[in-house]
N, C-alpha and C. Protein backbone atom coordinates (compact mmCIF):
# COMPACT_ATOMS: atom_id res chain seq x y z
N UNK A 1 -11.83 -8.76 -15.54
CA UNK A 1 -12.50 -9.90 -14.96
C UNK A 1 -12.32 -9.83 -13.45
N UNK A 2 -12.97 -10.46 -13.01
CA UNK A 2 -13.30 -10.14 -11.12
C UNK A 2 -12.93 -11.38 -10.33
N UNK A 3 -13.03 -11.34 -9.34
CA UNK A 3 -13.05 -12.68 -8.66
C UNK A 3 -14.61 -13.27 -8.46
N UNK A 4 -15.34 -12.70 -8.79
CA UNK A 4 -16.45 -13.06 -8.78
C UNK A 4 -17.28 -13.96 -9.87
N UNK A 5 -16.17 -14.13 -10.76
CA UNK A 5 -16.90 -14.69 -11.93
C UNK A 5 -15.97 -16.24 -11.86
N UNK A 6 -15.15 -16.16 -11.12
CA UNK A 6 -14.34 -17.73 -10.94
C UNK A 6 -14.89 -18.07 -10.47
N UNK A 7 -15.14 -19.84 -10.84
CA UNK A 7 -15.64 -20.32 -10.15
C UNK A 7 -14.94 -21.35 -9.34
N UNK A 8 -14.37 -21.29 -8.63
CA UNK A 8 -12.95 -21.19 -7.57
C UNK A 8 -12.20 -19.77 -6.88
N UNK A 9 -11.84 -20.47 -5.86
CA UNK A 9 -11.13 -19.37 -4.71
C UNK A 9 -9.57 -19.32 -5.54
N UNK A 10 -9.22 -18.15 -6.01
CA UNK A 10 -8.36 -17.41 -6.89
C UNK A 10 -7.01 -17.62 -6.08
N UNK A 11 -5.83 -18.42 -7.25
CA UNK A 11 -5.00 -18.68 -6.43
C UNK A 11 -3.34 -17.11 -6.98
N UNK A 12 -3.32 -16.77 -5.83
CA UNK A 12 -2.26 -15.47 -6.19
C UNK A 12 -1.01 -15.56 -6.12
N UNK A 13 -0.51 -15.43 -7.22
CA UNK A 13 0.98 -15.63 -7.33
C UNK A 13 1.42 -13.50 -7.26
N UNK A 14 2.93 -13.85 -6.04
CA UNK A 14 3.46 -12.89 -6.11
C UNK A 14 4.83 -12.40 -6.83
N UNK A 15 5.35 -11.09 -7.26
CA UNK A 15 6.74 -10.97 -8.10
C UNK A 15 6.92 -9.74 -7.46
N UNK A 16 8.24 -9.59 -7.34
CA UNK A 16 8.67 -8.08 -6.95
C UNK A 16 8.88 -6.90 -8.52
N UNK A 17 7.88 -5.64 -8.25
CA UNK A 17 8.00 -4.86 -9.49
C UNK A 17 9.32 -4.65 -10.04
N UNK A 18 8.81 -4.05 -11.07
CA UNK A 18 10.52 -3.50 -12.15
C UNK A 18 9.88 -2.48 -12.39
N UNK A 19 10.70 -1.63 -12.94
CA UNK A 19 10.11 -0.34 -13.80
C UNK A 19 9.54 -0.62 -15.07
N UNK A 20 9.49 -1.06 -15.93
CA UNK A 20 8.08 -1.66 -16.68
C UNK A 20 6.90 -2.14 -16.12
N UNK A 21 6.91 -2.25 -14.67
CA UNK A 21 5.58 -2.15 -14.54
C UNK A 21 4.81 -0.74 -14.27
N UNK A 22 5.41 -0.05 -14.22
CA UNK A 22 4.66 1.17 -13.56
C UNK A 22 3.16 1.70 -14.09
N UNK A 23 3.79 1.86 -15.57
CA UNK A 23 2.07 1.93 -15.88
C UNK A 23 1.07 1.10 -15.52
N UNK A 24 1.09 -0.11 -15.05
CA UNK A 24 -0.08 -1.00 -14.80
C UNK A 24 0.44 -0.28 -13.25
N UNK A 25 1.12 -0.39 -12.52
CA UNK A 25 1.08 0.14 -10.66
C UNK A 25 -0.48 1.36 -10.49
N UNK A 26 0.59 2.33 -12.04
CA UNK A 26 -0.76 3.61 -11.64
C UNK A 26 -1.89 3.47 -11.57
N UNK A 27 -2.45 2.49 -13.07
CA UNK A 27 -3.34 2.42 -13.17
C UNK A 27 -4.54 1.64 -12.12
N UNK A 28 -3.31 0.31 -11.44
CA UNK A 28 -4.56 -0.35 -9.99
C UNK A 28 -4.68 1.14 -9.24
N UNK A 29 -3.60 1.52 -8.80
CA UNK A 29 -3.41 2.98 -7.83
C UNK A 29 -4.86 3.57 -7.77
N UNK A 30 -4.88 4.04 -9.27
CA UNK A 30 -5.52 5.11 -9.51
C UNK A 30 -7.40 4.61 -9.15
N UNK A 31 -7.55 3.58 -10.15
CA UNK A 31 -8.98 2.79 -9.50
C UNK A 31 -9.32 2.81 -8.20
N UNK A 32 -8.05 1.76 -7.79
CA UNK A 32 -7.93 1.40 -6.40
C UNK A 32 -8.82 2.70 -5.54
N UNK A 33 -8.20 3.99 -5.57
CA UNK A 33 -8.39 4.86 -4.70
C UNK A 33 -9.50 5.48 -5.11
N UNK A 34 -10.23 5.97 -6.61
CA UNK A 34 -11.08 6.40 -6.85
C UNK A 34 -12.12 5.26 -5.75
N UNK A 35 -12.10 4.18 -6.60
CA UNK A 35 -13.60 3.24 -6.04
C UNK A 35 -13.28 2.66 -4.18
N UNK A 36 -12.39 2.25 -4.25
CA UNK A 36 -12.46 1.99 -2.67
C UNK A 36 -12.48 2.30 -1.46
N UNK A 37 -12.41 3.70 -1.83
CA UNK A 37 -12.31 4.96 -0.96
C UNK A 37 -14.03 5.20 -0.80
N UNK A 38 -14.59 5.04 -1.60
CA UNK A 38 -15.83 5.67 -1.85
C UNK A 38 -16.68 5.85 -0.91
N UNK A 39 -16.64 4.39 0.13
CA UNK A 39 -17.49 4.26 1.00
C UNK A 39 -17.22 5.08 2.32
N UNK A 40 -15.71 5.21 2.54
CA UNK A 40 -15.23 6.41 3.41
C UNK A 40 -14.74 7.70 3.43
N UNK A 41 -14.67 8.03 1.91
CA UNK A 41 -14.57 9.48 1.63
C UNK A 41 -15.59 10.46 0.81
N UNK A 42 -15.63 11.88 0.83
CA UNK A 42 -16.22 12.42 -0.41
C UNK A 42 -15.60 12.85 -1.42
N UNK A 43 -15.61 12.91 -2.74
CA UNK A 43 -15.55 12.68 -3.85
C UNK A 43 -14.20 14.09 -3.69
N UNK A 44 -14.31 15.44 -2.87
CA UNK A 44 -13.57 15.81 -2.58
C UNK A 44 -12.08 15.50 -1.64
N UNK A 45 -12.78 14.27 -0.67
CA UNK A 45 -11.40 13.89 -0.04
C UNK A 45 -10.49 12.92 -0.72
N UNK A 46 -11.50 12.14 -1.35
CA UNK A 46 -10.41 11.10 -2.43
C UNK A 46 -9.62 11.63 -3.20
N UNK A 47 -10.08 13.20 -3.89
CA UNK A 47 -9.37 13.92 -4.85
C UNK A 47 -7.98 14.62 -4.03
N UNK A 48 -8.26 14.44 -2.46
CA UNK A 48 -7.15 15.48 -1.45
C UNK A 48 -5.84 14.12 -1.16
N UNK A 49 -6.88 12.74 -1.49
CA UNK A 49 -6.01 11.74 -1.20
C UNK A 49 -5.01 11.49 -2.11
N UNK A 50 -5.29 11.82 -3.73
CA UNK A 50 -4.61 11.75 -4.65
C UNK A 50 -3.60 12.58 -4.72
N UNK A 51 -3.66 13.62 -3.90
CA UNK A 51 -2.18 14.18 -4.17
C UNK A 51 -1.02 13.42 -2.74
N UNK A 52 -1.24 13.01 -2.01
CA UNK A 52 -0.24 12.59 -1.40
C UNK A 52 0.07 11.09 -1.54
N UNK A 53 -0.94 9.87 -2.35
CA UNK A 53 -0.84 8.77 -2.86
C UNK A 53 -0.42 8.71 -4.14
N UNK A 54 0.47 7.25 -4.53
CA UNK A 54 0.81 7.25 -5.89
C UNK A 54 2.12 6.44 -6.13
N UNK A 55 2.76 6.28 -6.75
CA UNK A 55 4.12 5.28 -7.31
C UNK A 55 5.19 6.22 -6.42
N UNK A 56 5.92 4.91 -5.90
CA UNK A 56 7.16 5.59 -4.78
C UNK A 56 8.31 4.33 -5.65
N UNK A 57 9.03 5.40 -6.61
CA UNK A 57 10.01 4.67 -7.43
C UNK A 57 10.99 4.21 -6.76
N UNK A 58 11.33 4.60 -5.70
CA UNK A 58 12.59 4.52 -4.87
C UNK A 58 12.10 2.60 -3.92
N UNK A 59 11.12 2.35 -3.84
CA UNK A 59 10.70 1.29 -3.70
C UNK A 59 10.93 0.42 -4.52
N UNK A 60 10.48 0.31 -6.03
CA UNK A 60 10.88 -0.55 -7.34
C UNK A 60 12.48 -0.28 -7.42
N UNK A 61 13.18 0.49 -7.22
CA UNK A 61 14.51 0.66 -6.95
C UNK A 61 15.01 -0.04 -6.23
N UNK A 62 14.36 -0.17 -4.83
CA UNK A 62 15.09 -1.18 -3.97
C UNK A 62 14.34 -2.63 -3.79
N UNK A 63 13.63 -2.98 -4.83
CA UNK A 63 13.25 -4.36 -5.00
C UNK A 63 12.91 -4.81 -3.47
N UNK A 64 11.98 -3.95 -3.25
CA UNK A 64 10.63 -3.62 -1.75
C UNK A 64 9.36 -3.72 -2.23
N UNK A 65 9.10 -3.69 -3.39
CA UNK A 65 7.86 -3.35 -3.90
C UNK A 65 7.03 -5.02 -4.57
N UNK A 66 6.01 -5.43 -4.40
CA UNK A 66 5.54 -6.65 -4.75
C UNK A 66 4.19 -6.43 -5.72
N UNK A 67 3.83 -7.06 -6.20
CA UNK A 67 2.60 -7.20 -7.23
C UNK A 67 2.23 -8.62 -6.94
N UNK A 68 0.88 -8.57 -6.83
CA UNK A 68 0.14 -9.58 -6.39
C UNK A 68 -0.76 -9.71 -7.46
N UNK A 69 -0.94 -11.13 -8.41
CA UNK A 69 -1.31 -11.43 -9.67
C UNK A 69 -2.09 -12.70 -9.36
N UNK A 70 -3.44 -12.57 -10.53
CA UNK A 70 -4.42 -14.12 -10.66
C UNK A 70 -3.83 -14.72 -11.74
N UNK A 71 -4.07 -15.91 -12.14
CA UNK A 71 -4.50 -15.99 -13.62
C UNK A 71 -5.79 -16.27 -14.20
N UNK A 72 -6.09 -15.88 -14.80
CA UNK A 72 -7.65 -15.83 -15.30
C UNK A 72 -7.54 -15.88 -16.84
N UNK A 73 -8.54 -17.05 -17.46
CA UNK A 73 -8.18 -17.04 -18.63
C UNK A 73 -6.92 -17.15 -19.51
N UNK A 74 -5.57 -17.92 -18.13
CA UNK A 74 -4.41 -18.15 -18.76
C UNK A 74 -3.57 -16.87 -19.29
N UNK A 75 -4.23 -15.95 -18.02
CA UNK A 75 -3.20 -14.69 -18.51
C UNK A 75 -3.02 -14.05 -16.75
N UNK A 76 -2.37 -13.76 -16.46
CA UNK A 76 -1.86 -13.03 -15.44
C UNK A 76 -2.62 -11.50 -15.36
N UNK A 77 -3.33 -11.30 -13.97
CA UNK A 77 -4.15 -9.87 -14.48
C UNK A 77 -3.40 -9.20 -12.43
N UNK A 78 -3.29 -7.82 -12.83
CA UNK A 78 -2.51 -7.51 -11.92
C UNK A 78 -3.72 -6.99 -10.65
N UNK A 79 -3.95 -7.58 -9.43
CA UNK A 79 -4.82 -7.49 -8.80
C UNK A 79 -4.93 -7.04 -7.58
N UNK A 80 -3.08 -6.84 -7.34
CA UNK A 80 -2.76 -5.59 -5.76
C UNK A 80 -1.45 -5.25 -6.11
N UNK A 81 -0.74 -4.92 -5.21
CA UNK A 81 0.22 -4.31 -5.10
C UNK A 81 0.78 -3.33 -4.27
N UNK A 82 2.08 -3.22 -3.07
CA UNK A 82 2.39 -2.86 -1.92
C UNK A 82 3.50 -3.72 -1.64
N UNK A 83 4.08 -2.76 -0.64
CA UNK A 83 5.32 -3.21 -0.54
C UNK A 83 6.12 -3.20 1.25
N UNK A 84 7.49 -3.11 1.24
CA UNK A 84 8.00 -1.93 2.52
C UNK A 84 8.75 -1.45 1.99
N UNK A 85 9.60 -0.30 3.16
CA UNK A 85 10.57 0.45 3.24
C UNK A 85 11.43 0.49 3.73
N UNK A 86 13.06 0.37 3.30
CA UNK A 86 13.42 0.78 4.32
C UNK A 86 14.19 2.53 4.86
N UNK A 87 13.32 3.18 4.07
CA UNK A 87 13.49 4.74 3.63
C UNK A 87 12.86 5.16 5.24
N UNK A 88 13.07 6.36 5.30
CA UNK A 88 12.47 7.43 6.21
C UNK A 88 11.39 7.23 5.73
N UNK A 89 11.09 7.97 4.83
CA UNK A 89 9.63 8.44 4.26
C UNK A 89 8.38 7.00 4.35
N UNK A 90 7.83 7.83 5.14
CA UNK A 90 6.17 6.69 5.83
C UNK A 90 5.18 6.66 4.92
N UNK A 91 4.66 7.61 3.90
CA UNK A 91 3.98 7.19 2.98
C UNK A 91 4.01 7.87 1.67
N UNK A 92 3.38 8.21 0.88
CA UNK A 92 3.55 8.99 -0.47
C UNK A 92 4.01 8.21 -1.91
N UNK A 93 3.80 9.03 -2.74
CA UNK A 93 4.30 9.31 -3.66
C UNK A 93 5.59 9.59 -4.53
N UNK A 94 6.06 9.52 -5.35
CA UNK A 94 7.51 10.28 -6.01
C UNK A 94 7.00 11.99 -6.07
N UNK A 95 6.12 12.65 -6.05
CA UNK A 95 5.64 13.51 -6.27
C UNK A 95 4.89 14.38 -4.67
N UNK A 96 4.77 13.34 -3.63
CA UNK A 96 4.69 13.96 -2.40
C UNK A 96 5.14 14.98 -1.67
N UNK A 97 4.79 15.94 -1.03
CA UNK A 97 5.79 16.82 0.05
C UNK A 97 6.19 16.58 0.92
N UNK A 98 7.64 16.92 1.08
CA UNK A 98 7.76 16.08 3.16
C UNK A 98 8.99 15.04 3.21
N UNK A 99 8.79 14.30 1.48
CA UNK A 99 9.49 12.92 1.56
C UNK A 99 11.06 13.01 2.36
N UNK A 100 11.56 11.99 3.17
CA UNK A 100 12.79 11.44 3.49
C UNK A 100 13.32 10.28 2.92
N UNK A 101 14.51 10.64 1.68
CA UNK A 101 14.47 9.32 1.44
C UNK A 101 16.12 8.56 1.60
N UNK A 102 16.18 8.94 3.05
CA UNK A 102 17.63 8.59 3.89
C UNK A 102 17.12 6.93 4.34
N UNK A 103 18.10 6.15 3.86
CA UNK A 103 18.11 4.95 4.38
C UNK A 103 17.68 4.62 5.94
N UNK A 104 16.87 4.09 6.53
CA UNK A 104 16.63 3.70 7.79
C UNK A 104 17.68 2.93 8.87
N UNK A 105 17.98 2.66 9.88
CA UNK A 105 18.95 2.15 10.59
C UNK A 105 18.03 0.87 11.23
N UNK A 106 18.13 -0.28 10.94
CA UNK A 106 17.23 -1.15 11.54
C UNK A 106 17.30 -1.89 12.67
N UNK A 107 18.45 -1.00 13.50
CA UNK A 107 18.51 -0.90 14.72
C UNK A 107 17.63 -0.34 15.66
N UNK A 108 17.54 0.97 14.96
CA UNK A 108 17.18 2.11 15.52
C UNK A 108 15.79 2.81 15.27
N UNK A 109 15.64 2.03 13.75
CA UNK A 109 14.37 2.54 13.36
C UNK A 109 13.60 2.03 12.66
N UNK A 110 12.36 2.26 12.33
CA UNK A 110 10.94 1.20 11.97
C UNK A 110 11.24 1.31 10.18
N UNK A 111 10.76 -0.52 9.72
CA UNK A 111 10.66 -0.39 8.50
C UNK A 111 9.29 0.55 8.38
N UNK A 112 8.90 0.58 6.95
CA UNK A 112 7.50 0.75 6.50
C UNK A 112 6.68 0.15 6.26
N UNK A 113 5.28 0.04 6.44
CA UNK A 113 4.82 -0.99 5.06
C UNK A 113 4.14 0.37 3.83
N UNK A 114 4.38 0.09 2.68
CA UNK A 114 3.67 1.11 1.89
C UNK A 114 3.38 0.93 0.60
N UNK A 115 2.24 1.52 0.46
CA UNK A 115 1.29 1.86 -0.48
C UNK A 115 0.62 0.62 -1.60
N UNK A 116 -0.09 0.48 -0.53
CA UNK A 116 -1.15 -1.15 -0.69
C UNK A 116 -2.42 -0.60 -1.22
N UNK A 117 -2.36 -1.51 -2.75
CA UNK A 117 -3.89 -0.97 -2.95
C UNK A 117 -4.18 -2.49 -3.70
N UNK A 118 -5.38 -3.07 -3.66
CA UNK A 118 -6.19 -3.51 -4.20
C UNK A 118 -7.02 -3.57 -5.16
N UNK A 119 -7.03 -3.95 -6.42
CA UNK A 119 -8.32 -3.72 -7.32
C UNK A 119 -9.68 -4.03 -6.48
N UNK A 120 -10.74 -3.06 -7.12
CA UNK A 120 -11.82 -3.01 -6.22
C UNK A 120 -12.25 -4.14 -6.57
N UNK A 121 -12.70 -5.20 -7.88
CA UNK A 121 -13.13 -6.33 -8.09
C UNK A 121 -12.55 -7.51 -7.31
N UNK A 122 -11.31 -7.32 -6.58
CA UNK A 122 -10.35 -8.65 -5.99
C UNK A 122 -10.29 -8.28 -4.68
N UNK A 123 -11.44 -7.24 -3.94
CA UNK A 123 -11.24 -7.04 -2.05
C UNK A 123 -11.52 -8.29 -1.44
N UNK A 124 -11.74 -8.09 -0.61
CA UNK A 124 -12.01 -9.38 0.72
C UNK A 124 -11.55 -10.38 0.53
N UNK A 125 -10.17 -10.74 -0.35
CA UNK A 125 -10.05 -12.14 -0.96
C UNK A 125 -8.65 -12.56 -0.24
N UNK A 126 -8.17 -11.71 0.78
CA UNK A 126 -6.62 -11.78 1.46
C UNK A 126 -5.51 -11.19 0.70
N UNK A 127 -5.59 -10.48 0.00
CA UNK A 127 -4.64 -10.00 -0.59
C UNK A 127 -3.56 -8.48 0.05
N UNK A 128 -4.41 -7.88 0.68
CA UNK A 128 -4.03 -6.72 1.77
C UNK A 128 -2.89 -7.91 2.51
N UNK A 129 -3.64 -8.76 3.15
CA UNK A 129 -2.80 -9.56 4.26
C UNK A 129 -1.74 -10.49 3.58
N UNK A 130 -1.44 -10.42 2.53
CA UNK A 130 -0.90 -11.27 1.77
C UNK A 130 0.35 -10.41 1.71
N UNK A 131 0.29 -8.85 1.29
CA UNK A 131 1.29 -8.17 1.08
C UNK A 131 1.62 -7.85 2.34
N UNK A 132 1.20 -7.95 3.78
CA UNK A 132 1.61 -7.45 4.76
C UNK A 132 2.44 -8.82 5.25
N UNK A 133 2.23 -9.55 4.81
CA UNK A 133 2.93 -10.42 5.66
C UNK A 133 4.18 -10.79 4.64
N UNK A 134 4.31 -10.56 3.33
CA UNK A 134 5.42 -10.41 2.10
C UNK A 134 6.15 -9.02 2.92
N UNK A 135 5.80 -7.75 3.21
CA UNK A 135 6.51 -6.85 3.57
C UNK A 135 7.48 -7.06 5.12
N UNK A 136 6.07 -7.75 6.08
CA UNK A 136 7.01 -7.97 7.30
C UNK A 136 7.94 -9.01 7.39
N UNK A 137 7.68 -10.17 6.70
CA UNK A 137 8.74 -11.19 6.42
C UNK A 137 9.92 -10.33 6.15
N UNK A 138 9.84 -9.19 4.82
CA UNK A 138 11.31 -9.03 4.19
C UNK A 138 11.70 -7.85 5.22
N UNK A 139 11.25 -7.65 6.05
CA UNK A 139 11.64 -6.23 6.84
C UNK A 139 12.27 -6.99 8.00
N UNK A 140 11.97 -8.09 8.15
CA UNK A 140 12.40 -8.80 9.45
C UNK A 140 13.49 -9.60 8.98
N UNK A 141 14.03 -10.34 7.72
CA UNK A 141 14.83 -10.87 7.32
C UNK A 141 16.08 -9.22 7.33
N UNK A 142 15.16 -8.15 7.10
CA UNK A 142 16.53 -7.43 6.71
C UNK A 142 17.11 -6.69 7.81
N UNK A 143 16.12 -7.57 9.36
CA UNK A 143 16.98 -6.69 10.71
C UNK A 143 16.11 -5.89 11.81
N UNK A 144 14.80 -5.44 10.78
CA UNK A 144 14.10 -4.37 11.44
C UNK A 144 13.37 -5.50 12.49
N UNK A 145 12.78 -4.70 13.71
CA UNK A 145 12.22 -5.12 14.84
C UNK A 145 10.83 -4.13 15.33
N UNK A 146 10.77 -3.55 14.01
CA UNK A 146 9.30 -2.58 14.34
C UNK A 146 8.94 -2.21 12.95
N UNK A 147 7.47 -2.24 12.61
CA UNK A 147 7.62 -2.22 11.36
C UNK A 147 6.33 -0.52 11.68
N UNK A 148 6.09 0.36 10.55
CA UNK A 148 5.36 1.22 10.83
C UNK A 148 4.22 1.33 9.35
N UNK A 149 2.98 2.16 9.25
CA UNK A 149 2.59 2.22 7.95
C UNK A 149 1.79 3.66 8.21
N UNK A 150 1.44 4.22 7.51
CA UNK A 150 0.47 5.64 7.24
C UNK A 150 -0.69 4.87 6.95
N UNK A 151 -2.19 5.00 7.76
CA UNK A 151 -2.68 4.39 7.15
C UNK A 151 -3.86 5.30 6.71
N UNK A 152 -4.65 4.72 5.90
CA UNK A 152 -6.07 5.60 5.12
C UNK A 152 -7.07 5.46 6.29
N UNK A 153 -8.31 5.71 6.05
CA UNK A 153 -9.12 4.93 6.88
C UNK A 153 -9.82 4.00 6.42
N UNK A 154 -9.90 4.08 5.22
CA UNK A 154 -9.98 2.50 4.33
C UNK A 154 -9.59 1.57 4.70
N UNK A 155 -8.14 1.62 5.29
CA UNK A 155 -7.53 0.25 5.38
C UNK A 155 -7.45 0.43 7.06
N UNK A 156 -7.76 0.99 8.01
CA UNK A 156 -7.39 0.95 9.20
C UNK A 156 -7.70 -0.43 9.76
N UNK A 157 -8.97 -0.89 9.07
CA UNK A 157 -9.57 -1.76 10.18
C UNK A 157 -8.55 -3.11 9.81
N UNK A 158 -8.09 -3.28 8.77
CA UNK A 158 -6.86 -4.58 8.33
C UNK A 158 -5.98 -4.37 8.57
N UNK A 159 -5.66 -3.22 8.94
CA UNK A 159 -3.88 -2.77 9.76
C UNK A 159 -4.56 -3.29 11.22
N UNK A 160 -5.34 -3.21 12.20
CA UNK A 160 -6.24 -3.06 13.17
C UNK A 160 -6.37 -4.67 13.24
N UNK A 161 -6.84 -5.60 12.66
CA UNK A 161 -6.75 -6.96 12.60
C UNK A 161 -5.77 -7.55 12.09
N UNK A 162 -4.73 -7.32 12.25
CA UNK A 162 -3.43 -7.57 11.54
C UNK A 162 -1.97 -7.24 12.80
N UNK A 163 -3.33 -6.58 13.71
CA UNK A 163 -2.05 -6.23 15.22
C UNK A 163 -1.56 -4.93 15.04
N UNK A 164 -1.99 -4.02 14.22
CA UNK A 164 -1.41 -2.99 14.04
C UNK A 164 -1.70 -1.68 15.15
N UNK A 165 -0.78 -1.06 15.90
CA UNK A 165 -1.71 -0.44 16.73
C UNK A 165 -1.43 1.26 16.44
N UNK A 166 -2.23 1.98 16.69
CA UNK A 166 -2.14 3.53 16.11
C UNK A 166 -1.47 4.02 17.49
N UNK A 167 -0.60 5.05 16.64
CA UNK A 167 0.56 5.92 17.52
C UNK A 167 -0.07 7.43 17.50
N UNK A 168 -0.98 7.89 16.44
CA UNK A 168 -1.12 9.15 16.36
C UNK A 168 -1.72 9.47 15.03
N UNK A 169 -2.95 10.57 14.61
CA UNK A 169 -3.59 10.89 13.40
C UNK A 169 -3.18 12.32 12.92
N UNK A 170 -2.87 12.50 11.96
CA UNK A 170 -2.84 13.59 11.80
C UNK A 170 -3.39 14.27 10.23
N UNK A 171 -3.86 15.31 9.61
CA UNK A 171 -4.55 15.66 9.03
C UNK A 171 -4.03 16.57 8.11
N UNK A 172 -3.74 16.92 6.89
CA UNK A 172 -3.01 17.60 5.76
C UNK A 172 -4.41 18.65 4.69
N UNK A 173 -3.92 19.57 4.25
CA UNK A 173 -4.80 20.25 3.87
C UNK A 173 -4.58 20.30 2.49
N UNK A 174 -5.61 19.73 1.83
CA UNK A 174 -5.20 19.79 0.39
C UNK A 174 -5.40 20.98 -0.66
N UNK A 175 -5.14 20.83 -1.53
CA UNK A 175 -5.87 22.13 -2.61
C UNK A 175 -6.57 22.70 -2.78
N UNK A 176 -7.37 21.29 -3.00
CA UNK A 176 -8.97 21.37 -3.10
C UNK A 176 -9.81 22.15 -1.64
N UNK A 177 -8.73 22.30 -0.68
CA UNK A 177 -9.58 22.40 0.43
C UNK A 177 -10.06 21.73 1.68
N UNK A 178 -9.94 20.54 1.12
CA UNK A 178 -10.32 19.13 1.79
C UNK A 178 -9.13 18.59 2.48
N UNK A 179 -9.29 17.80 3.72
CA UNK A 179 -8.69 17.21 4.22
C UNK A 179 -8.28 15.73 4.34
N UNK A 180 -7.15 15.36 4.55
CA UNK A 180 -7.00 14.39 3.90
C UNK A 180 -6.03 13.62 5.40
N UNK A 181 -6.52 12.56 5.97
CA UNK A 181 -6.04 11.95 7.38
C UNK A 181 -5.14 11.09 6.99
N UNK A 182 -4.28 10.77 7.70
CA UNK A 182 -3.16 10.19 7.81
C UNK A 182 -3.30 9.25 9.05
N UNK A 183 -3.20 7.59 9.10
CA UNK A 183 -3.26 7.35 10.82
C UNK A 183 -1.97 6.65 10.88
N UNK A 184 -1.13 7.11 11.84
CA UNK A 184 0.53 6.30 11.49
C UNK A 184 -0.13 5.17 12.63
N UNK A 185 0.42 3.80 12.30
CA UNK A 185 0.19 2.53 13.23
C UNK A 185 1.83 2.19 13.40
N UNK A 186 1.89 1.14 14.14
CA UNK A 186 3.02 -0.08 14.31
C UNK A 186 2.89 -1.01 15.12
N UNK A 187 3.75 -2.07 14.42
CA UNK A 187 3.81 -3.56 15.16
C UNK A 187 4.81 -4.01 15.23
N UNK A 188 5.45 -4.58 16.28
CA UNK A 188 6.59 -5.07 16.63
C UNK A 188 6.80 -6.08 15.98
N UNK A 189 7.80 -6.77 15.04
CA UNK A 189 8.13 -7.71 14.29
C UNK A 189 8.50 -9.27 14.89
């Protein structure tokens, strides 16, 4: 069911994940990125995006990770999900290359925000900004004074209206061939 079929502005209750949720995480993940990507990638780059996007367990581990839920029909339907960090590692997967997953110094160094996706039926409804401001709240309660994110170009323009400002792009070569962009941002907390 969509937000489009309420007839009311959808009210979202948030919970921090557990590991029983994961199979529902993959599955927004996986939509999420097939369909919402669509309008800014080709069918090859979304496939280059899938290998460096995906469930970062070490997040549900450190009770960083949030799920953003409707109710519809008196049932809870899972409709985003994203979190922060306070790990090295800026974006990915459990399955990524590259990862750092050394505790951060929040003196010294930037939380994250990571891996925000949206069901494609529940966009434009505040829910991106919902988890960004759930992530910078808890990144700022826990010390940090700069927060950082990897972003798609999907989501640039809501990191971008949200104060986020880009530090640098950089570009990964996937399997398939295809390339797959990375834009690191940050905002001072």
């Amino acid at each position: 069911m969509s937000a489009e079929t309420l007839n009311q502005k959808p009210k979202f209750k948030h919970r921090i994940a557990n590991k029983d949720d994961v199979t529902a995480i993959i599955e927004l993940m996986q939509i999420s990125i097939t369909e919402n990507m669509k309008a800014y990638l080709s069918p090859g780059e979304i496939e280059a995006a899938k290998e460096t996007m995906g469930v970062d367990r070490t997040l549900i581990e450190d009770s960083s990770y949030f799920l953003i839920e409707a109710m519809v029909n008196q049932q809870n339907i899972l409709v985003g999900c994203g979190g922060w960090g306070k790990r090295k590692t800026l974006y990915g997967g459990d399955h990524t290359k590259g990862r750092d997953d050394r505790l951060s110094d929040p003196s010294a160094d930037a939380a994250r925000i990571r891996a925000m996706y949206t069901h494609p039926d529940w966009t434009r409804l505040g829910i991106g900004s919902l988890l960004l401001e759930l992530g910078e709240n808890a990144a700022r309660k826990a010390g940090f004074k700069i927060i950082e994110l990897g972003s798609t170009v999907a989501g640039e323009a809501l990191y971008v209206a949200r104060g986020y400002v880009e530090t640098h792009r950089h570009s990964t070569s996937a399997n398939n061939g295809s390339m797959s962009l990375i834009i690191t941002m940050e905002k001072t907390l």
